[in-house]
PDB file of N, CA and C in Angstrom:
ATOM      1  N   UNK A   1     -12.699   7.446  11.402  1.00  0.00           N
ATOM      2  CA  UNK A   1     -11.658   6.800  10.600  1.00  0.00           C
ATOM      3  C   UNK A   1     -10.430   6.631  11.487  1.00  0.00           C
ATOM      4  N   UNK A   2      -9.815   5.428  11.081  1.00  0.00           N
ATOM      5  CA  UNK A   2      -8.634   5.409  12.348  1.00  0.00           C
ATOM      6  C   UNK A   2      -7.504   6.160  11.909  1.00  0.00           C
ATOM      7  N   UNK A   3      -6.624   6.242  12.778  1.00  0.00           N
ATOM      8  CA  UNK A   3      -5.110   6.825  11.997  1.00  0.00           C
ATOM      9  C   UNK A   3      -4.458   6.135  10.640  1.00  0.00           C
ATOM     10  N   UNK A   4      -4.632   4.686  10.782  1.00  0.00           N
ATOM     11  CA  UNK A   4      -3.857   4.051   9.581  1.00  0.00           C
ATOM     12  C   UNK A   4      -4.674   4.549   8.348  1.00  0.00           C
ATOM     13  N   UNK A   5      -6.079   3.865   8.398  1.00  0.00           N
ATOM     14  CA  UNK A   5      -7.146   4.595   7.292  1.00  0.00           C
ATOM     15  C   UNK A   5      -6.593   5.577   7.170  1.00  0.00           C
ATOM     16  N   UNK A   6      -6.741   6.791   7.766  1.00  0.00           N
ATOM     17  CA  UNK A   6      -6.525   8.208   7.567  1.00  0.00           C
ATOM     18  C   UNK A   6      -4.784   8.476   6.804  1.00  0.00           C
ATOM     19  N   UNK A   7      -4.140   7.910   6.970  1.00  0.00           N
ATOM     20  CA  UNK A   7      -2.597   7.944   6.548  1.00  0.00           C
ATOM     21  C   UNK A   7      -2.657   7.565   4.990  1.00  0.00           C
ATOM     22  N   UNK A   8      -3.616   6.342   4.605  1.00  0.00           N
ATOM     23  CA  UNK A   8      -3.697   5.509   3.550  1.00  0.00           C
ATOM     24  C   UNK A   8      -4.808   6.456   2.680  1.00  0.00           C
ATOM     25  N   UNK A   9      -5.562   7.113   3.241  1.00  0.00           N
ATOM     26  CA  UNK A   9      -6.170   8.195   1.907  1.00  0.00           C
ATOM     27  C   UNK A   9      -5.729   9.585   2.370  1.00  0.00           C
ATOM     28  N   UNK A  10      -4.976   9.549   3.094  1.00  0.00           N
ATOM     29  CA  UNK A  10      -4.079  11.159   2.729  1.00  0.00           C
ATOM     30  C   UNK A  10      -2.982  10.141   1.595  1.00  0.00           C
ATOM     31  N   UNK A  11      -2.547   9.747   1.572  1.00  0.00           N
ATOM     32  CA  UNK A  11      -1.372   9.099   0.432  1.00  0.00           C
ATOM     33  C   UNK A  11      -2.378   8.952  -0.821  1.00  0.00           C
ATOM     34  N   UNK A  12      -3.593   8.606  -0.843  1.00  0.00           N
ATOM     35  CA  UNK A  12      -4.459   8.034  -1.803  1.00  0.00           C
ATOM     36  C   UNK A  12      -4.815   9.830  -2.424  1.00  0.00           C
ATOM     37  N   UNK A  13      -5.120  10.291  -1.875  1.00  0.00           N
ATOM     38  CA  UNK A  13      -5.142  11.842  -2.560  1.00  0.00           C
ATOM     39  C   UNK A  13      -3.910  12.268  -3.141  1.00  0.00           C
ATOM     40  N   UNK A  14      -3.474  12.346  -2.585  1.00  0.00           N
ATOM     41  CA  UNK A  14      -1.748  12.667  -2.452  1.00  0.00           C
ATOM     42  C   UNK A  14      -1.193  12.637  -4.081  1.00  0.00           C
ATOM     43  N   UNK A  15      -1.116  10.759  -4.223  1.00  0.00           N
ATOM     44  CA  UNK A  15      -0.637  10.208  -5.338  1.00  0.00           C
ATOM     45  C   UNK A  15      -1.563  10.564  -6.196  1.00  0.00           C
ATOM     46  N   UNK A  16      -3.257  10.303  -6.159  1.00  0.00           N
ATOM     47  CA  UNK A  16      -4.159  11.110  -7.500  1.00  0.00           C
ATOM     48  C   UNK A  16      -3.771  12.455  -7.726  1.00  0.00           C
ATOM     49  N   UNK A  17      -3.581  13.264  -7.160  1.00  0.00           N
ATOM     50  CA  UNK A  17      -3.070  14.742  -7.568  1.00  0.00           C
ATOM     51  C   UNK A  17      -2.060  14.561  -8.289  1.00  0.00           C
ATOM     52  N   UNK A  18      -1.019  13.512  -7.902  1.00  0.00           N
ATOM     53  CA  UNK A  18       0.331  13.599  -8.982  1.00  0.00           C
ATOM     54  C   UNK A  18      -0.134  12.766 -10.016  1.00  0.00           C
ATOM     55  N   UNK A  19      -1.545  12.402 -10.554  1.00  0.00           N
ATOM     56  CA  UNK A  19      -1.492  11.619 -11.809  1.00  0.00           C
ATOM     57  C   UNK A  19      -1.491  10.221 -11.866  1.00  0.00           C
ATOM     58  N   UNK A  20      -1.376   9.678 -10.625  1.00  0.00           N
ATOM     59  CA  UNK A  20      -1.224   8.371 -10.084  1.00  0.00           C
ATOM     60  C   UNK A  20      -3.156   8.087  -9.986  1.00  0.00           C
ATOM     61  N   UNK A  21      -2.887   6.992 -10.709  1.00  0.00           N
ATOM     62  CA  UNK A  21      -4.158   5.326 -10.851  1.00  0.00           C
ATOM     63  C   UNK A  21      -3.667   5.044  -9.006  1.00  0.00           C
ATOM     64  N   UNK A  22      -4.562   5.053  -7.962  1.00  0.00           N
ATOM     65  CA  UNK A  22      -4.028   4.747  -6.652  1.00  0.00           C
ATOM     66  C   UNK A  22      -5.149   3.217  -6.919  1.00  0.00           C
ATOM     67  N   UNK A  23      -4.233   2.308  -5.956  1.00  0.00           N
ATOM     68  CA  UNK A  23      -4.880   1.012  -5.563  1.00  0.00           C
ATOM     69  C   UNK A  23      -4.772   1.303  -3.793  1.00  0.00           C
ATOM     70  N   UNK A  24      -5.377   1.415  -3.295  1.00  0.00           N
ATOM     71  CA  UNK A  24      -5.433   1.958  -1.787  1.00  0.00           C
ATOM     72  C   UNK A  24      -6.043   0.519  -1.127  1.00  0.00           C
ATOM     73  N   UNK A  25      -5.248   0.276  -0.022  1.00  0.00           N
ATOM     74  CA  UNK A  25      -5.402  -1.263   0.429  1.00  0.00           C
ATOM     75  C   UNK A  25      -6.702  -1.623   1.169  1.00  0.00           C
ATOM     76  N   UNK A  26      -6.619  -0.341   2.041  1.00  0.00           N
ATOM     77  CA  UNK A  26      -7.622  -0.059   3.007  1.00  0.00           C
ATOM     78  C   UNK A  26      -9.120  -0.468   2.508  1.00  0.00           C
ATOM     79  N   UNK A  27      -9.395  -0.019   0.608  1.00  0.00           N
ATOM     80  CA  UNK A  27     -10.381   0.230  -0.035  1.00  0.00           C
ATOM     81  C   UNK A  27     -10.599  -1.432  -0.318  1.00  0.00           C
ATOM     82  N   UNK A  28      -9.837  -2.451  -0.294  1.00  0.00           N
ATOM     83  CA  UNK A  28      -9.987  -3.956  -1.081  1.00  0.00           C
ATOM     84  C   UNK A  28     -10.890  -4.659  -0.148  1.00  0.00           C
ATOM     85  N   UNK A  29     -11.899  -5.390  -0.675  1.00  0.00           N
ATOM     86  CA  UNK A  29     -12.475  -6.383   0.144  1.00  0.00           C
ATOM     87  C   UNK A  29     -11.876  -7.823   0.502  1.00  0.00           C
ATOM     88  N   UNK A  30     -11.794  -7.187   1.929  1.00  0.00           N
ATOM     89  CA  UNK A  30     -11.310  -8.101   3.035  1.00  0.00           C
ATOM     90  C   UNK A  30     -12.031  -8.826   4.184  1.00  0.00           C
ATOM     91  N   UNK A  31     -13.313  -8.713   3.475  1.00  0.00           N
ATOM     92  CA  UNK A  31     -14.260  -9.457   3.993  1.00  0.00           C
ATOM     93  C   UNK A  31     -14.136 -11.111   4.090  1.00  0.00           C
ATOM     94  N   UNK A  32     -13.955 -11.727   3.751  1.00  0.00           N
ATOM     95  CA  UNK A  32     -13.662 -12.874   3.762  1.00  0.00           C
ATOM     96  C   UNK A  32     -12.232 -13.296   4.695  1.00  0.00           C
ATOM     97  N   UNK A  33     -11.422 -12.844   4.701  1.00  0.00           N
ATOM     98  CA  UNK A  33     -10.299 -12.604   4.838  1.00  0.00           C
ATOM     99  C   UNK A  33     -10.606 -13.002   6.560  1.00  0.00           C
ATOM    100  N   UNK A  34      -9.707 -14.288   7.023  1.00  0.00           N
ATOM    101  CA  UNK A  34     -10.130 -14.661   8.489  1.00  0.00           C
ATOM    102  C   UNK A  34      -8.391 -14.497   9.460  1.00  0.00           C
ATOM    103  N   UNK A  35      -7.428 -14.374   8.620  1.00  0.00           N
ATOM    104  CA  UNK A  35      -6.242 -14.396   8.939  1.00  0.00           C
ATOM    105  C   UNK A  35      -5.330 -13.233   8.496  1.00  0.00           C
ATOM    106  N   UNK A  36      -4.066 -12.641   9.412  1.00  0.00           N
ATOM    107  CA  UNK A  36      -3.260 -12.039   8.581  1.00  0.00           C
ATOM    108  C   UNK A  36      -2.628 -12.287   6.959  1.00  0.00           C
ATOM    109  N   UNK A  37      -2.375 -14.135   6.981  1.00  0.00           N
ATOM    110  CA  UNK A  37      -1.543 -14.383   5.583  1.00  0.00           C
ATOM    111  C   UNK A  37      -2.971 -14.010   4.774  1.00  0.00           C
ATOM    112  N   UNK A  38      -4.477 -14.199   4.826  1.00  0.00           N
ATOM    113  CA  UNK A  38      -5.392 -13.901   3.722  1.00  0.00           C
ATOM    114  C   UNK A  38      -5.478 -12.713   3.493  1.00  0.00           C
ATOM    115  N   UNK A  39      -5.165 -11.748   4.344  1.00  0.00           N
ATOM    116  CA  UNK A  39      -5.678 -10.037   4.033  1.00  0.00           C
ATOM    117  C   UNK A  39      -4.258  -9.791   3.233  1.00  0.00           C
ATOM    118  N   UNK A  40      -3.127 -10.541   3.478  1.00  0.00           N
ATOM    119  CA  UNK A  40      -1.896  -9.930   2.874  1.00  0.00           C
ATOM    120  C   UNK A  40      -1.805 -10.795   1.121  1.00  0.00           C
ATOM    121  N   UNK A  41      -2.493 -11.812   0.871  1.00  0.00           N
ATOM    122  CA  UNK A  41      -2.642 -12.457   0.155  1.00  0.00           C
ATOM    123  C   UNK A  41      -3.744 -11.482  -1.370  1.00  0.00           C
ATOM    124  N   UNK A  42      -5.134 -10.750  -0.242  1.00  0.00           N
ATOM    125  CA  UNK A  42      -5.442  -9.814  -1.111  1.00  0.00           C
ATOM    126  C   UNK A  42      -5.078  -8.433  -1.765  1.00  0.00           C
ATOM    127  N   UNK A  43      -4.118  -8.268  -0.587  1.00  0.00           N
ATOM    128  CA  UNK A  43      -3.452  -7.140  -0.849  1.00  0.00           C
ATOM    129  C   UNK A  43      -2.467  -7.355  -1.695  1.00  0.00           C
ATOM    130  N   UNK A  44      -1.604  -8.339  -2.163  1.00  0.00           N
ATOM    131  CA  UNK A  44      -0.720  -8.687  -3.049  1.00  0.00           C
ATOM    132  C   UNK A  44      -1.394  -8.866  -4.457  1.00  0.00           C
ATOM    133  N   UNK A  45      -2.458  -9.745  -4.188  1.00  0.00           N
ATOM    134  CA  UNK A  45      -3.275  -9.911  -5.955  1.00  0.00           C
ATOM    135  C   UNK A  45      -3.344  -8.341  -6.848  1.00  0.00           C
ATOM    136  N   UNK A  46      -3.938  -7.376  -5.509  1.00  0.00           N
ATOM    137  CA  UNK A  46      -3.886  -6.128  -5.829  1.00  0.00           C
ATOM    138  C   UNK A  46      -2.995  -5.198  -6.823  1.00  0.00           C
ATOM    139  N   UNK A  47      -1.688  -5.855  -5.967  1.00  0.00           N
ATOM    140  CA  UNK A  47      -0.056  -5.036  -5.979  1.00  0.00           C
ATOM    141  C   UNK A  47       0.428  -6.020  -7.280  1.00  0.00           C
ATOM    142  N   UNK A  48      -0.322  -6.988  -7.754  1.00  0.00           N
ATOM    143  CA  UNK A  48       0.504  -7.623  -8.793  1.00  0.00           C
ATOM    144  C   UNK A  48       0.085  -6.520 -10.459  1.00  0.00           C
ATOM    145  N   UNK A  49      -1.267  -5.858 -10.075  1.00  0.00           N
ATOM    146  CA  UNK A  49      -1.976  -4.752 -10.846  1.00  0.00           C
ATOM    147  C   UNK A  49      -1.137  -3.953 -11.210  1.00  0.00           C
ATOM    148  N   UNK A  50      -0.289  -3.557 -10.718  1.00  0.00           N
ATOM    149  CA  UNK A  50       0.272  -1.793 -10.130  1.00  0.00           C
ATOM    150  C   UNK A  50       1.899  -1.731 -10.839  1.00  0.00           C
ATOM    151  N   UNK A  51       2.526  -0.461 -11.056  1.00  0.00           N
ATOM    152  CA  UNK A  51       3.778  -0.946 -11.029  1.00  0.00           C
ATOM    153  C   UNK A  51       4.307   0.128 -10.306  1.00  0.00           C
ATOM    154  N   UNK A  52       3.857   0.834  -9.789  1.00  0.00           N
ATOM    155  CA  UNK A  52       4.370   1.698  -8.855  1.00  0.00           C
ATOM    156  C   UNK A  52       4.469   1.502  -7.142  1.00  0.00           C
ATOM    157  N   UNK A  53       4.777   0.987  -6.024  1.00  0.00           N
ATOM    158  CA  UNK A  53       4.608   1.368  -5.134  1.00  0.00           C
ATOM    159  C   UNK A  53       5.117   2.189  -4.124  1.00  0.00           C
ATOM    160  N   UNK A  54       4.003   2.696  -3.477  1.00  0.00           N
ATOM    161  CA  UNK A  54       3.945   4.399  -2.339  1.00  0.00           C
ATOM    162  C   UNK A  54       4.375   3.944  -1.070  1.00  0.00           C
ATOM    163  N   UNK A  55       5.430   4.405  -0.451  1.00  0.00           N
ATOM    164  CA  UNK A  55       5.188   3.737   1.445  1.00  0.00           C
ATOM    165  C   UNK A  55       5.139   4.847   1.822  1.00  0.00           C
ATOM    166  N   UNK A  56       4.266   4.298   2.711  1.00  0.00           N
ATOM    167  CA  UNK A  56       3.870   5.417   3.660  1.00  0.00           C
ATOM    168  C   UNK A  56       5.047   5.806   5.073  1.00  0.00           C
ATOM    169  N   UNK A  57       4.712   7.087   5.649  1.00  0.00           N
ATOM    170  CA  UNK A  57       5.872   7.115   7.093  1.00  0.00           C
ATOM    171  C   UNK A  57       6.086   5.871   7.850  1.00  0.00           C
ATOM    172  N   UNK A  58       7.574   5.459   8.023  1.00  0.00           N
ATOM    173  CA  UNK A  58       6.867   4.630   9.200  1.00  0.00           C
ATOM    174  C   UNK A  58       6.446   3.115   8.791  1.00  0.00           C
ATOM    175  N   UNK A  59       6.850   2.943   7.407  1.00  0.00           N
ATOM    176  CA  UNK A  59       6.355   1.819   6.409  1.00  0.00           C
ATOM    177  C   UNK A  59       6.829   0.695   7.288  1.00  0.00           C
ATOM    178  N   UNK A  60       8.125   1.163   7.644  1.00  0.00           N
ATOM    179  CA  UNK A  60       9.350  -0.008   8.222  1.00  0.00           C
ATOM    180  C   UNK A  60       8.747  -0.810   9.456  1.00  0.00           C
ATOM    181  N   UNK A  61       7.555  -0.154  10.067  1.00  0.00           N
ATOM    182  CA  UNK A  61       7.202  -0.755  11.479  1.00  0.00           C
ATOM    183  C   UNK A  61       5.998  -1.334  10.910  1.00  0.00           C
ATOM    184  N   UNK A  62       5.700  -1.983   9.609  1.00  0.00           N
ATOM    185  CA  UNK A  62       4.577  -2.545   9.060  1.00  0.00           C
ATOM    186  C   UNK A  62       5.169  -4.035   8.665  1.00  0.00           C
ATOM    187  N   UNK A  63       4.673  -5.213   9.232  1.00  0.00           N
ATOM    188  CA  UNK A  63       5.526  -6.130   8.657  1.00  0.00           C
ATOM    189  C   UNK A  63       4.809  -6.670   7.378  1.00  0.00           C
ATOM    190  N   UNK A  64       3.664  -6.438   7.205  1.00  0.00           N
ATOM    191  CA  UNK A  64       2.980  -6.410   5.872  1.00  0.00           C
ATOM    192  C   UNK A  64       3.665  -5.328   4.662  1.00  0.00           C
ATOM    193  N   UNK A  65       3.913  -4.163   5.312  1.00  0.00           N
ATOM    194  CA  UNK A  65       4.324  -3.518   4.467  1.00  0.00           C
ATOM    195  C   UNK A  65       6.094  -3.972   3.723  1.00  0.00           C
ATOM    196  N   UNK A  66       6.756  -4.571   4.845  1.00  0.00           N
ATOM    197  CA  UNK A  66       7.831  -4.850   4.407  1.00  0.00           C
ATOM    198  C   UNK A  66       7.911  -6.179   3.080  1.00  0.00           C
ATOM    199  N   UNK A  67       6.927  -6.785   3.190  1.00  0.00           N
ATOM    200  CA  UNK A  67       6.671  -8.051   2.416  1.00  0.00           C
ATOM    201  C   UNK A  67       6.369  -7.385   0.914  1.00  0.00           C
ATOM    202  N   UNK A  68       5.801  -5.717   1.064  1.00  0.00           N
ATOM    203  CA  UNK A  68       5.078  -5.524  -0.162  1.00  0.00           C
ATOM    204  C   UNK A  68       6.598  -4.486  -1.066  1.00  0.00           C
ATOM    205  N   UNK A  69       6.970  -4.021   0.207  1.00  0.00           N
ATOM    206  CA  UNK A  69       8.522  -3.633  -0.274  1.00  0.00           C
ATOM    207  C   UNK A  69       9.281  -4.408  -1.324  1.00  0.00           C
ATOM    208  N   UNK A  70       9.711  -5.675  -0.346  1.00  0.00           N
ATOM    209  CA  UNK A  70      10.461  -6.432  -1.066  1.00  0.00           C
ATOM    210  C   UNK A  70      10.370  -7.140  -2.270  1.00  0.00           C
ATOM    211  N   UNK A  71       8.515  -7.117  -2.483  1.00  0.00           N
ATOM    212  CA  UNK A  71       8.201  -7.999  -3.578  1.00  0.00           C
ATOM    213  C   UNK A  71       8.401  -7.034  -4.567  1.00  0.00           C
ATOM    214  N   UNK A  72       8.210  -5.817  -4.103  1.00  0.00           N
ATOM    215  CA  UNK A  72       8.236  -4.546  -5.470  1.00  0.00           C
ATOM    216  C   UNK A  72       9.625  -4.363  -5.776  1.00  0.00           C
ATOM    217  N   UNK A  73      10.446  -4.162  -5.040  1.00  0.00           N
ATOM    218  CA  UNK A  73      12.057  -4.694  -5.530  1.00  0.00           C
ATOM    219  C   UNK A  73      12.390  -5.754  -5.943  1.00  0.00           C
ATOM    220  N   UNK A  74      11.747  -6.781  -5.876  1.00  0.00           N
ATOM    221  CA  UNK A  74      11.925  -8.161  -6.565  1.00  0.00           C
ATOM    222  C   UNK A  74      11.854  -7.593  -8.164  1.00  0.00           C
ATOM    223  N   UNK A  75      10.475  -7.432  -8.311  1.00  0.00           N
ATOM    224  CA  UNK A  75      10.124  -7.554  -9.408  1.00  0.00           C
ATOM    225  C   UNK A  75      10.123  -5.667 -10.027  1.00  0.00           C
ATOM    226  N   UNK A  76      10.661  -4.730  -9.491  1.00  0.00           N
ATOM    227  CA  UNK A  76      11.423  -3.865 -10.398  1.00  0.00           C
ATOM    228  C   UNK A  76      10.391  -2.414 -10.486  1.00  0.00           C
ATOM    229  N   UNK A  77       9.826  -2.727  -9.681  1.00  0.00           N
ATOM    230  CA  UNK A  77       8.708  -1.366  -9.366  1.00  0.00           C
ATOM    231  C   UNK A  77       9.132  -0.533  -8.751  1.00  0.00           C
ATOM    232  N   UNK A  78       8.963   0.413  -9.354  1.00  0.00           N
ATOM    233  CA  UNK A  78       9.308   2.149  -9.049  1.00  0.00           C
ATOM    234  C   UNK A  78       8.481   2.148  -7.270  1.00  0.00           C
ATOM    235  N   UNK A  79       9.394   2.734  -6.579  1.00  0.00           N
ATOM    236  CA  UNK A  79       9.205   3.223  -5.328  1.00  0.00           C
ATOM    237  C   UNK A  79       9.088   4.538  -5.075  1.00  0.00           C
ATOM    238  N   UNK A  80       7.731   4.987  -4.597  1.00  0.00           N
ATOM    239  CA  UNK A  80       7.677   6.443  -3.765  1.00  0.00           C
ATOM    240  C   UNK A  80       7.818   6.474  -2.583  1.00  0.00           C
ATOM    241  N   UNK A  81       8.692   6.981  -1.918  1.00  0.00           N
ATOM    242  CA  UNK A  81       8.809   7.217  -0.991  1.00  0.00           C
ATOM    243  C   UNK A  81       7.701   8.408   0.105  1.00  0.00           C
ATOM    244  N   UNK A  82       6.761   8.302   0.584  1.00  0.00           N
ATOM    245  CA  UNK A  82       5.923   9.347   1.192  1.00  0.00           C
ATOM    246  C   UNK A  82       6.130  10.021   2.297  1.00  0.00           C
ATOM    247  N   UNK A  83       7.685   9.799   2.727  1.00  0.00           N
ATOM    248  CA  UNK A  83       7.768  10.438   4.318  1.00  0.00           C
ATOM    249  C   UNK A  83       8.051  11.790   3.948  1.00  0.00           C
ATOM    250  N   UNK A  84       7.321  12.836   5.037  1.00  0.00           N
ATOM    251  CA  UNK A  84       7.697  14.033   4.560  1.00  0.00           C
ATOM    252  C   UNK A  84       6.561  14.658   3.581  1.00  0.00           C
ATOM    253  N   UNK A  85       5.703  13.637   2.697  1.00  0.00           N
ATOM    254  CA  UNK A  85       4.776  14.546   2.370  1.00  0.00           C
ATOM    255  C   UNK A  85       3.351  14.490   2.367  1.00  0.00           C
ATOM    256  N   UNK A  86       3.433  13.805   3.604  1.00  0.00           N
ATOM    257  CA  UNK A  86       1.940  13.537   3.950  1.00  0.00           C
ATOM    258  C   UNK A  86       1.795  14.618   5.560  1.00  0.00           C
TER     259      UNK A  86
END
């Protein structure tokens, strides 16, 4: 498993222990998916599910992740912050 995998289900345990429904990105089929905008495209259909989102350490050096930031502050979703407890 690589490091990112491995970061994304230590958070995916993490949040099920606190009671948290996890949508874990890593887990979505991205098979089809031939480009960055398509894998970020499935990962959003995902995140439109959810109203919570988790960042992981380090979120900030993800430019996917920053896109999923901002859309969750757009639209008013509770943010966990995970640095520190993974």
């Amino acid at each position: 498993m690589g490091l990112v995998r491995a970061k994304f289900e230590a958070a995916e345990q993490y949040l099920a222990s606190k009671g948290y429904e996890v949508v874990n990105p890593c887990k979505l089929d991205h098979s089809q998916n031939k480009e960055w905008s398509d894998h970020m495209k499935t990962d959003l259909r995902a995140m439109m599910d959810c109203d919570v989102i988790g960042l992981l350490p380090c979120w900030m050096d993800s430019p996917g992740a920053r896109v999923e930031f901002n859309l969750a502050v757009t639209l008013n979703f509770a943010v966990i912050s995970l640095e520190g407890m993974l």
